[in-house]
N, C-alpha and C. Protein backbone atom coordinates (compact mmCIF):
# COMPACT_ATOMS: atom_id res chain seq x y z
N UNK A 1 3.33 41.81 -11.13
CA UNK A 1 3.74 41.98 -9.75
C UNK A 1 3.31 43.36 -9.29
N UNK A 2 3.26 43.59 -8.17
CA UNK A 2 2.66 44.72 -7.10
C UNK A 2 3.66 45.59 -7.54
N UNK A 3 3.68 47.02 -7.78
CA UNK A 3 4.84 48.18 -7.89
C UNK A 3 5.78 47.93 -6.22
N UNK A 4 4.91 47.03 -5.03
CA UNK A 4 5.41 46.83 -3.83
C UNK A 4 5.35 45.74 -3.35
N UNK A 5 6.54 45.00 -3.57
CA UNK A 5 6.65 43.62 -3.40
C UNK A 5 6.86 43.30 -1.67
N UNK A 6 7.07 44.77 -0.32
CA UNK A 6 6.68 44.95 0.68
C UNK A 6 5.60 45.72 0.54
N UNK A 7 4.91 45.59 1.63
CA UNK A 7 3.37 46.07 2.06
C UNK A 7 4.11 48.11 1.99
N UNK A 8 3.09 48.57 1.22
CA UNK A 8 3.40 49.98 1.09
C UNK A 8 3.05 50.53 2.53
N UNK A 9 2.41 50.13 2.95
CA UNK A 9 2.02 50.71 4.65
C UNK A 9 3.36 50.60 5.24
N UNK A 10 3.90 49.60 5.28
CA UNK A 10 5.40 48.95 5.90
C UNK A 10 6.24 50.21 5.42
N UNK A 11 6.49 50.16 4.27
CA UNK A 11 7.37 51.13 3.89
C UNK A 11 6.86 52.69 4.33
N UNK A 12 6.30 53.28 4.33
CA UNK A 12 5.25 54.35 4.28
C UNK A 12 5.83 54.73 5.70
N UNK A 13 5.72 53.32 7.03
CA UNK A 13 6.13 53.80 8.21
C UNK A 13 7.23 54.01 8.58
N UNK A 14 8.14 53.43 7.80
CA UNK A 14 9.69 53.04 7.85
C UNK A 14 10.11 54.57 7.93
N UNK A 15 9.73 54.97 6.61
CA UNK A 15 10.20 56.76 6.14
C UNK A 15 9.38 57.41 7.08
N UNK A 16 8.35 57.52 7.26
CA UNK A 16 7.83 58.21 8.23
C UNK A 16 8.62 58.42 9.77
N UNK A 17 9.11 57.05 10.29
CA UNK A 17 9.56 57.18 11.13
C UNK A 17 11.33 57.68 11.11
N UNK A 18 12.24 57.53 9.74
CA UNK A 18 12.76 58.04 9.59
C UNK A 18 12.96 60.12 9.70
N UNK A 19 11.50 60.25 9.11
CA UNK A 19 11.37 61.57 9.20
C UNK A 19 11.48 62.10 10.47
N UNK A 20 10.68 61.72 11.39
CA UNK A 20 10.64 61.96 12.53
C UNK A 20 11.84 61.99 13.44
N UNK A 21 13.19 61.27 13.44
CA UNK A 21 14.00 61.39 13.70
C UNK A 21 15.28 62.11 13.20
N UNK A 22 14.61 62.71 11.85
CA UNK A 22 15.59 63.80 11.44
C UNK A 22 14.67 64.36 10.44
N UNK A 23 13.64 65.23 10.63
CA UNK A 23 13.20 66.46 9.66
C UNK A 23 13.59 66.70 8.64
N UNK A 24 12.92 66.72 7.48
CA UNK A 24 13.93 67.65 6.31
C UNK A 24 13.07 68.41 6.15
N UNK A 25 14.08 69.73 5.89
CA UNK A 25 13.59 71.11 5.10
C UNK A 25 12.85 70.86 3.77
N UNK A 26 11.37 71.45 4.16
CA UNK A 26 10.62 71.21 3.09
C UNK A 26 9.59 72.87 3.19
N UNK A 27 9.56 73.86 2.36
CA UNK A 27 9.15 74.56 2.27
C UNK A 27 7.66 74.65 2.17
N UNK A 28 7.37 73.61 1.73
CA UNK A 28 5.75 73.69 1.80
C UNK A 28 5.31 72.03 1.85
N UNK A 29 4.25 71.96 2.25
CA UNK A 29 3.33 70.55 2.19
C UNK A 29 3.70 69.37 0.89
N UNK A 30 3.91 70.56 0.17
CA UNK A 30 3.54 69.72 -1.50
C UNK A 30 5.09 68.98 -1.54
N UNK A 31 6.21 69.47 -0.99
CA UNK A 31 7.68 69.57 -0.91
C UNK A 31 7.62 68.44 0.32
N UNK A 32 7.06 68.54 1.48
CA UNK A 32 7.17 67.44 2.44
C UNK A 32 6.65 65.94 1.42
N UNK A 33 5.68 66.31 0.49
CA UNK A 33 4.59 65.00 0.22
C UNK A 33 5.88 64.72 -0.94
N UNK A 34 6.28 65.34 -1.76
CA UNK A 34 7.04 64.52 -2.72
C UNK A 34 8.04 63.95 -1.90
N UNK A 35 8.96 64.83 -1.10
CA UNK A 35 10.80 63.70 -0.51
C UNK A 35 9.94 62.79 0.18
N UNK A 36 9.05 62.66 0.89
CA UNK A 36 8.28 61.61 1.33
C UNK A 36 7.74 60.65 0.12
N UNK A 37 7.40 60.68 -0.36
CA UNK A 37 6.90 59.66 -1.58
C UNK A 37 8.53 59.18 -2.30
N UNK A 38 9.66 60.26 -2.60
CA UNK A 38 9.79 60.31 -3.01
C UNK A 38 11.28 58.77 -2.23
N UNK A 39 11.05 58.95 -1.24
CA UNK A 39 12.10 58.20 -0.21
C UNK A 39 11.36 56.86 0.10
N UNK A 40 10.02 56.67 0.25
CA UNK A 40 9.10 55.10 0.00
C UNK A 40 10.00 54.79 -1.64
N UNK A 41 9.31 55.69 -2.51
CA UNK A 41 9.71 54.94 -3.47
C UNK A 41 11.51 53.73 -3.69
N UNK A 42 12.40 55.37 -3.49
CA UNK A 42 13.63 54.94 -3.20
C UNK A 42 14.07 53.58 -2.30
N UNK A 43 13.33 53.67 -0.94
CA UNK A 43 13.24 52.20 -0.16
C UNK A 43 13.13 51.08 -0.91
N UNK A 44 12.09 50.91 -1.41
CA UNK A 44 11.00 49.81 -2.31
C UNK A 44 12.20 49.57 -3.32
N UNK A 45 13.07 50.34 -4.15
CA UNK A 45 13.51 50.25 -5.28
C UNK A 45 14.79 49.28 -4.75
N UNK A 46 15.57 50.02 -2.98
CA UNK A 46 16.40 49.36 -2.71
C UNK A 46 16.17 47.95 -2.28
N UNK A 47 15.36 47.77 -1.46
CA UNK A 47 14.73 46.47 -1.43
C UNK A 47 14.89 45.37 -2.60
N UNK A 48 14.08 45.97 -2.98
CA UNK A 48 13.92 45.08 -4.49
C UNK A 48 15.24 44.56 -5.21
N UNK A 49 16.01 45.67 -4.86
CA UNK A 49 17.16 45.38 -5.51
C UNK A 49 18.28 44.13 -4.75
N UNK A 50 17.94 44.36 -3.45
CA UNK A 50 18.51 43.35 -2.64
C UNK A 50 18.21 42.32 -2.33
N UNK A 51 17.21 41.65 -2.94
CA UNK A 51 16.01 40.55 -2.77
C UNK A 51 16.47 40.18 -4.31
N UNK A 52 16.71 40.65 -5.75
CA UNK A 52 16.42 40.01 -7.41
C UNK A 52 17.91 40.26 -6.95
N UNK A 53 18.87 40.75 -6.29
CA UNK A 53 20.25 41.00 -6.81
C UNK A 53 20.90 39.42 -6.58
N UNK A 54 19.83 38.50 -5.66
CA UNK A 54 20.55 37.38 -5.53
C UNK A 54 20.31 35.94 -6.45
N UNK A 55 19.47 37.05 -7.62
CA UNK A 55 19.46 35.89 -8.71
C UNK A 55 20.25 35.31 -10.02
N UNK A 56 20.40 35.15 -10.63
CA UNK A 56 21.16 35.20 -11.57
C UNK A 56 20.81 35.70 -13.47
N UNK A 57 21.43 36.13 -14.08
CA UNK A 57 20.55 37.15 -15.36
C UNK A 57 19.24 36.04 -15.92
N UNK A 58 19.47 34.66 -15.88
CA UNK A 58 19.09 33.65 -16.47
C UNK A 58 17.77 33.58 -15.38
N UNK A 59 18.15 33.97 -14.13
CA UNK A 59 16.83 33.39 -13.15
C UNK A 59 15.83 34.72 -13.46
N UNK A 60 16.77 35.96 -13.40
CA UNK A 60 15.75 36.97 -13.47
C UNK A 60 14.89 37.13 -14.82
N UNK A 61 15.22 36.68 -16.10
CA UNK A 61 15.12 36.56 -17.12
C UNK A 61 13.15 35.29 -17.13
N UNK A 62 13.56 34.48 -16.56
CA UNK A 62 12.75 34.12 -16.11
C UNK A 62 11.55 34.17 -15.19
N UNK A 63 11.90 35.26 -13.94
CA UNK A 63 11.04 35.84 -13.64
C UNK A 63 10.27 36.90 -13.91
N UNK A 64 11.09 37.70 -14.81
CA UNK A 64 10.35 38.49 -15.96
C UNK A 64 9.41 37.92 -16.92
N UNK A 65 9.08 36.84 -17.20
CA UNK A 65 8.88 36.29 -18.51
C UNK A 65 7.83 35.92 -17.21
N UNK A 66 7.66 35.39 -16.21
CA UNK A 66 6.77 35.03 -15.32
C UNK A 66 5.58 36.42 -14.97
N UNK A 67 6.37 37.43 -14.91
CA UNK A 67 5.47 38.56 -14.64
C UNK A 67 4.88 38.82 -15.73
N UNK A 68 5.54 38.93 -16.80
CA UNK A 68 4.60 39.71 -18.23
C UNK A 68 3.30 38.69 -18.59
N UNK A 69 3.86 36.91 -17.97
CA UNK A 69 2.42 36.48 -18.24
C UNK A 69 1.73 36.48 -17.60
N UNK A 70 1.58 37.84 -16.07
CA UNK A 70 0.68 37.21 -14.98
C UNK A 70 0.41 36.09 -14.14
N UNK A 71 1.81 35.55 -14.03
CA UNK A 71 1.44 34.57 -13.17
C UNK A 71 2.09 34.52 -12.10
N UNK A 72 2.53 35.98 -11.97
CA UNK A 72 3.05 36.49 -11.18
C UNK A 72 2.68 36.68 -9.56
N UNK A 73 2.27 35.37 -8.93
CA UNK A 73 1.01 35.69 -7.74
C UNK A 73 2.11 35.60 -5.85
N UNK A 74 1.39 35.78 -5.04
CA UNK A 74 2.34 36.05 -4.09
C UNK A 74 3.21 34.55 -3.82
N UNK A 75 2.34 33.65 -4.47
CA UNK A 75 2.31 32.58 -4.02
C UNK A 75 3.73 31.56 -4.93
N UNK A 76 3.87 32.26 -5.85
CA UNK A 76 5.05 32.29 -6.78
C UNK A 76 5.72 32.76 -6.22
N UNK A 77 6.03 33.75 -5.87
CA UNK A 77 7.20 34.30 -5.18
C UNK A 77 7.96 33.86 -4.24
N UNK A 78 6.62 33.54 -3.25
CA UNK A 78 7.39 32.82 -1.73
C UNK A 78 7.98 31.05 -2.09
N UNK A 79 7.32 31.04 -3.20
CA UNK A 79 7.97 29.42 -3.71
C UNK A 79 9.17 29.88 -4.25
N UNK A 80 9.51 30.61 -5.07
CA UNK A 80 10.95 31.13 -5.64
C UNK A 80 12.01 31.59 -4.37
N UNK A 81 11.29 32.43 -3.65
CA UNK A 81 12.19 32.95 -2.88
C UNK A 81 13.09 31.39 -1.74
N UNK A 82 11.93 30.47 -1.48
CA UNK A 82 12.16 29.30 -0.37
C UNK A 82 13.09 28.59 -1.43
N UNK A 83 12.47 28.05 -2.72
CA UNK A 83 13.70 27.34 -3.69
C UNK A 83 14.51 27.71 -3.94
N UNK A 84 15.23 29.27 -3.80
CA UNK A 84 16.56 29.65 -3.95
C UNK A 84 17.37 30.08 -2.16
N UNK A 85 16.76 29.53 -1.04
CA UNK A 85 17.05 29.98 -0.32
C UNK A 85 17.53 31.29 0.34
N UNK A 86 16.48 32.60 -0.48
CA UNK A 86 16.23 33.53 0.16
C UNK A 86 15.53 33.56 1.44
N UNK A 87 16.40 34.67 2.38
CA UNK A 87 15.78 34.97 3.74
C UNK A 87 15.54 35.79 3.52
N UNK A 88 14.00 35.97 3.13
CA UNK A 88 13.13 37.36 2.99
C UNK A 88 13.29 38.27 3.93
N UNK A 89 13.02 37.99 4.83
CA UNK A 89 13.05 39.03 6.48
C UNK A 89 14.10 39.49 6.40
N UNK A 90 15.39 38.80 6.40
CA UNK A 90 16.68 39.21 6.88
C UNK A 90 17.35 40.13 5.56
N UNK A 91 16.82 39.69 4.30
CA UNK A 91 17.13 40.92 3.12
C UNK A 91 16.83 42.12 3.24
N UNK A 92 15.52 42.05 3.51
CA UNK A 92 14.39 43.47 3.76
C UNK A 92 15.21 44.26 4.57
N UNK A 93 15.14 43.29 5.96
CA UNK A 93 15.90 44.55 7.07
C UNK A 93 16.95 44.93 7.00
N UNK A 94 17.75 44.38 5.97
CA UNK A 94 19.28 44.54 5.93
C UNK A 94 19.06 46.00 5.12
N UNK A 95 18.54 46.04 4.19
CA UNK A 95 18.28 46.87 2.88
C UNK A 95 17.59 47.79 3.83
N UNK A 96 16.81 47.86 4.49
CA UNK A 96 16.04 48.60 5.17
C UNK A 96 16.88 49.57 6.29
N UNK A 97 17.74 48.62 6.61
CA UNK A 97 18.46 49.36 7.90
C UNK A 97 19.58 50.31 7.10
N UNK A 98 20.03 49.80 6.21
CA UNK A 98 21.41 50.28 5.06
C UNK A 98 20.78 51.63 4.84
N UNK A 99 19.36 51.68 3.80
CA UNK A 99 18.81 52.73 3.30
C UNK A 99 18.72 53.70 4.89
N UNK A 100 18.12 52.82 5.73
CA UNK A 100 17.89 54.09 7.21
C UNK A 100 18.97 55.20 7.53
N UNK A 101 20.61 54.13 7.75
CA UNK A 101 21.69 54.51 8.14
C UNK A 101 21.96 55.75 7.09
N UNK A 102 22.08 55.40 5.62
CA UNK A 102 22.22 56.30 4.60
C UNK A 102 21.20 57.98 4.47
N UNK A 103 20.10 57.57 4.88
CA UNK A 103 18.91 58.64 4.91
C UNK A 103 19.23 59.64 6.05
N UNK A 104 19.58 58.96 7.11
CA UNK A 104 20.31 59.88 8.55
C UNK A 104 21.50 60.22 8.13
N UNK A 105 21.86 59.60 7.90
CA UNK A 105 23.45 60.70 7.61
C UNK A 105 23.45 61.47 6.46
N UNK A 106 22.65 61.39 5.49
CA UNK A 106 22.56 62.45 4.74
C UNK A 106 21.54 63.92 5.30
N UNK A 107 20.50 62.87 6.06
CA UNK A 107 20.04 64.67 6.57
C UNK A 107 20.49 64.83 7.99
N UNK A 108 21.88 64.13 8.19
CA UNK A 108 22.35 64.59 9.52
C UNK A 108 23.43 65.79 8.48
N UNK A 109 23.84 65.85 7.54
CA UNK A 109 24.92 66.60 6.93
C UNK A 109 24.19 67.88 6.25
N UNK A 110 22.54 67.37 6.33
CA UNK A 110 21.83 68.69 5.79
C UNK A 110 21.63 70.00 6.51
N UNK A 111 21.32 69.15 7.95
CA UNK A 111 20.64 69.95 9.04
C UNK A 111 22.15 71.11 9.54
């Protein structure tokens, strides 16, 4: 599977546009580029987590065993996700908006 089971551009803009609505103190470039990488990553991780959290140890167990043999294709996924009645969209943004709300109020308490 992709390290980004959303489009990294997607995420990339999400934080970006997070940034933009609340700055963080970053002393130099290299300091902006990591909490920036470093908050995609964090997104992606929450995501992910809110999308496999609705499986069960036995399902995930199985989709592990699906990835290590590569057969891991997008096309698997969106069949897993429709046969367990995941709403992809509505996970993402949920997780997406949660992480947003959380990211502002922490650098609303920084600033």
């Amino acid at each position: 599977m992709d390290e980004y089971l959303v489009d990294r551009a997607e995420l990339e803009q999400f934080v970006d546009e997070l940034f933009k609505r609340r700055p963080l103190p970053a002393s130099s470039d290299e300091e902006l580029y990591s909490l920036r990488e470093n908050s995609i990553k964090q997104l992606n991780d929450e995501i992910n987590l809110a999308i496999f959290g609705n499986f069960s140890p036995d399902q995930l167990e199985e989709i592990e065993r699906t990835i290590d043999s590569g057969n891991d294709t997008p096309e698997y996924f969106q069949s897993l996700f429709t046969k367990h009645n995941i709403d992809l969209e509505k996970t993402i943004s949920d997780a997406a908006e949660a992480f947003g709300k959380r990211f502002l109020g922490v650098a609303n308490e920084q600033a």
